[in-house]
N, C-alpha and C. Protein backbone atom coordinates (compact mmCIF):
# COMPACT_ATOMS: atom_id res chain seq x y z
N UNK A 1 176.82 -22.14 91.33
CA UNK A 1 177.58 -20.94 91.04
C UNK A 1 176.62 -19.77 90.94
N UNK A 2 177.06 -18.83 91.86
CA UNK A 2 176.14 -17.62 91.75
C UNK A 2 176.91 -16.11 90.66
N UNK A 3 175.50 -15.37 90.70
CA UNK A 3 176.29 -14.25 89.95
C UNK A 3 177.56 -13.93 90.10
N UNK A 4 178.11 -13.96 91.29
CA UNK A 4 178.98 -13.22 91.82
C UNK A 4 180.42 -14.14 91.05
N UNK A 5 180.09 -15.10 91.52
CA UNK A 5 181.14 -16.28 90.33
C UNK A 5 181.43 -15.97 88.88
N UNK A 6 179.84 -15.96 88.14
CA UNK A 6 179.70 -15.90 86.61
C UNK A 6 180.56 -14.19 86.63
N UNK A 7 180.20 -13.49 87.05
CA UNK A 7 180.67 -12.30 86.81
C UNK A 7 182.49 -12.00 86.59
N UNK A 8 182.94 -12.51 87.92
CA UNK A 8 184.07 -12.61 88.11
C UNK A 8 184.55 -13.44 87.16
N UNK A 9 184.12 -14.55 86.78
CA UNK A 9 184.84 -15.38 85.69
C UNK A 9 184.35 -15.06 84.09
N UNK A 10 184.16 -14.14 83.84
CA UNK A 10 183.74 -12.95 82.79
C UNK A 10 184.72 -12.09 82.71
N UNK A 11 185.29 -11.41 83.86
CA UNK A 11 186.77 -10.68 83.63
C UNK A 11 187.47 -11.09 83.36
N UNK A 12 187.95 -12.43 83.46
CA UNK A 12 188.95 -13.24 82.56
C UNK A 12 189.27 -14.11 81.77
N UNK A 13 187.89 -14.82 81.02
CA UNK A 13 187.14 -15.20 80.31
C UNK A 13 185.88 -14.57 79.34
N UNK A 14 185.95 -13.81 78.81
CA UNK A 14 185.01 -12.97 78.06
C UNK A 14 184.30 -14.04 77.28
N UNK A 15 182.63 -13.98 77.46
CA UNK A 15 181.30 -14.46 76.36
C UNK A 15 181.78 -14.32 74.84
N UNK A 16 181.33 -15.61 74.54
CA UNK A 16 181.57 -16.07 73.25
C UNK A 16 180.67 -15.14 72.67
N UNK A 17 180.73 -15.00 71.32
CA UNK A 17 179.65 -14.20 70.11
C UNK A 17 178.02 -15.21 70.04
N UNK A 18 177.32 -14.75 69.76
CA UNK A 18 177.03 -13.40 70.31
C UNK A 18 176.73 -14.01 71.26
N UNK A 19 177.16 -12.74 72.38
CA UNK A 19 177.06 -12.29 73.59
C UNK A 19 175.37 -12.38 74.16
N UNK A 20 174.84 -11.71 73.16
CA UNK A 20 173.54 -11.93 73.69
C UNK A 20 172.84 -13.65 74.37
N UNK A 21 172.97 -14.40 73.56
CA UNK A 21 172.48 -16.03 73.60
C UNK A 21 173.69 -16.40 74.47
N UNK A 22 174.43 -15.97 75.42
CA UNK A 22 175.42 -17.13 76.22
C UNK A 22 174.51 -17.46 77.34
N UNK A 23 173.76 -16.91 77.94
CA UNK A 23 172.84 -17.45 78.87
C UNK A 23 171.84 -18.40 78.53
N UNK A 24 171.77 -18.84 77.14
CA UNK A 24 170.78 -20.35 76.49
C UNK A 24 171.83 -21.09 76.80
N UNK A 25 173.24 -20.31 75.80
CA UNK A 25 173.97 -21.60 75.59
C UNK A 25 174.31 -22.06 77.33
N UNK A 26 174.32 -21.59 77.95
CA UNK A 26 174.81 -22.04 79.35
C UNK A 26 173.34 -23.06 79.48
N UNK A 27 172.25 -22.47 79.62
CA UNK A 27 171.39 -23.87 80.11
C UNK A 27 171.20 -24.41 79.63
N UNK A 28 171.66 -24.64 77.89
CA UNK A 28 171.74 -25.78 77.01
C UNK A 28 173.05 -26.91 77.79
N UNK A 29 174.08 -26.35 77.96
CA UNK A 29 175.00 -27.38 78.42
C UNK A 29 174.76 -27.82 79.33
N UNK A 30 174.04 -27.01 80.20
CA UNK A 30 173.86 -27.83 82.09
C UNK A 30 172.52 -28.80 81.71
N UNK A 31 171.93 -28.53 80.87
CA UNK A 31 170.47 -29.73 80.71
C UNK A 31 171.31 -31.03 80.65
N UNK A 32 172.36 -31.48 79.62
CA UNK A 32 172.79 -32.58 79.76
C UNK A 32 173.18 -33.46 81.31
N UNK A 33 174.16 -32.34 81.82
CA UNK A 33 174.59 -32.67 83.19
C UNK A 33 172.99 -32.93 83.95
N UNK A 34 172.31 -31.84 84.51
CA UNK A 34 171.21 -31.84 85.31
C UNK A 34 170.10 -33.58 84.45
N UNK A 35 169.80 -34.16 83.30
CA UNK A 35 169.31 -35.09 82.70
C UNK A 35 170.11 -36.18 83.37
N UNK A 36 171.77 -36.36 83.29
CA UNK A 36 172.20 -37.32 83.76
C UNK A 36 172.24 -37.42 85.32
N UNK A 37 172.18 -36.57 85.79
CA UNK A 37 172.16 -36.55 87.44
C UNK A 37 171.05 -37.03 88.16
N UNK A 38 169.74 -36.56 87.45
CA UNK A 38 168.36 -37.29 87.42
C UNK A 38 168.59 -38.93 86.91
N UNK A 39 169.13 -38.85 85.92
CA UNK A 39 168.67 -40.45 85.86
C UNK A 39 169.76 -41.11 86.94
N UNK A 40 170.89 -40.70 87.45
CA UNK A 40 171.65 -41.58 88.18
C UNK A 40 170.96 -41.30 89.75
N UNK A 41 170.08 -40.06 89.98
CA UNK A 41 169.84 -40.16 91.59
C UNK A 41 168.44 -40.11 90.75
N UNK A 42 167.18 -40.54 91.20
CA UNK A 42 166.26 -40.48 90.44
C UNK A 42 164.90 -40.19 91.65
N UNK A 43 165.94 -40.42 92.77
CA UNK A 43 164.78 -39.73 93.95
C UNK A 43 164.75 -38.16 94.23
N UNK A 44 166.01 -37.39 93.01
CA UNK A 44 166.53 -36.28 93.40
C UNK A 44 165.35 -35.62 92.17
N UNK A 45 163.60 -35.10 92.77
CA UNK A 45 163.32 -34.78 91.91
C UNK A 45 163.46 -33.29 91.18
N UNK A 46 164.09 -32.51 92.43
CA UNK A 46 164.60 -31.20 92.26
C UNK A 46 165.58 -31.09 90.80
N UNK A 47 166.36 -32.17 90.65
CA UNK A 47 167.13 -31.77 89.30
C UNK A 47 166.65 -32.07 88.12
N UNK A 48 165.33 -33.39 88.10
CA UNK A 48 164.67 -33.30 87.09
C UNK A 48 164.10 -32.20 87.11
N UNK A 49 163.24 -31.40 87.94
CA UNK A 49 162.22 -30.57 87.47
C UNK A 49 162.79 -29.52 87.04
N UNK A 50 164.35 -28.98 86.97
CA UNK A 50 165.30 -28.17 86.80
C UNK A 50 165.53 -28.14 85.23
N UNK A 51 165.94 -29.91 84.98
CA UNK A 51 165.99 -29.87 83.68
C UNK A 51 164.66 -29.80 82.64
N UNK A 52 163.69 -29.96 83.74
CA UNK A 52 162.69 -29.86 82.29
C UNK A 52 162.13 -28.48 82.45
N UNK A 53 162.41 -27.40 83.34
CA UNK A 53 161.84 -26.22 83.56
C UNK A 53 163.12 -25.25 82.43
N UNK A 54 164.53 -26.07 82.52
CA UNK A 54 165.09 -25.40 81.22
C UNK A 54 165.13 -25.72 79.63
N UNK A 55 164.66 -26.87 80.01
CA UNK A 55 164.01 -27.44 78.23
C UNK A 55 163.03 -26.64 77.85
N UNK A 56 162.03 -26.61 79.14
CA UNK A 56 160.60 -25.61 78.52
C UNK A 56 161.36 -24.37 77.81
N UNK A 57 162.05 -23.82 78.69
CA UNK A 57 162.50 -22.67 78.17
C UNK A 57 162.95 -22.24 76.92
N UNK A 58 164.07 -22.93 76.84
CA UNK A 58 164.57 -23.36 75.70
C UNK A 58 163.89 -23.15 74.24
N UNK A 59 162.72 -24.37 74.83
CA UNK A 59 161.64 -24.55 73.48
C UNK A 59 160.78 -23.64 73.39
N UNK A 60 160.52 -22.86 74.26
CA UNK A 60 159.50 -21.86 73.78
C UNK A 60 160.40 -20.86 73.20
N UNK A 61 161.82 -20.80 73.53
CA UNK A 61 162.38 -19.42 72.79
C UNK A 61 162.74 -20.04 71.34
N UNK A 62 163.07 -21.11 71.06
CA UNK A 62 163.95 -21.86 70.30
C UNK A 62 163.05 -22.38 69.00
N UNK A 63 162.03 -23.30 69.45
CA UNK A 63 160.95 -24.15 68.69
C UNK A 63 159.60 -23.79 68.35
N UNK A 64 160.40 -22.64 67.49
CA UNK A 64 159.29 -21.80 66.52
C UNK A 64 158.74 -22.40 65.43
């Protein structure tokens, strides 16, 4: 899903409070999905390195 999606589904769906952090909470929820997709295709290393390039993230904003 590209901007053009997220945006559009923002006009009729408005960001939870606060507004600011919905872009964690979004790659907090897709880490689960992107973790299980890795372990079920496990030659697919593009979605591991996805999920751990948004964990890093995560933890450096998060795991103070």
């Amino acid at each position: 899903m590209g901007k053009k999606f997220i945006d559009e589904y923002h006009r009729h769906v408005p960001k939870s409070e606060p507004q600011e952090d919905w872009e964690d909470r979004n790659i907090l929820s897709s880490t689960r999905f992107n973790l299980l997709s890795s372990a079920h295709y496990p030659g697919n290393g593009e979605t591991r390195n996805l999920a751990l390039t948004d964990m890093q993230y995560l933890a450096d904003i998060y795991a103070k």
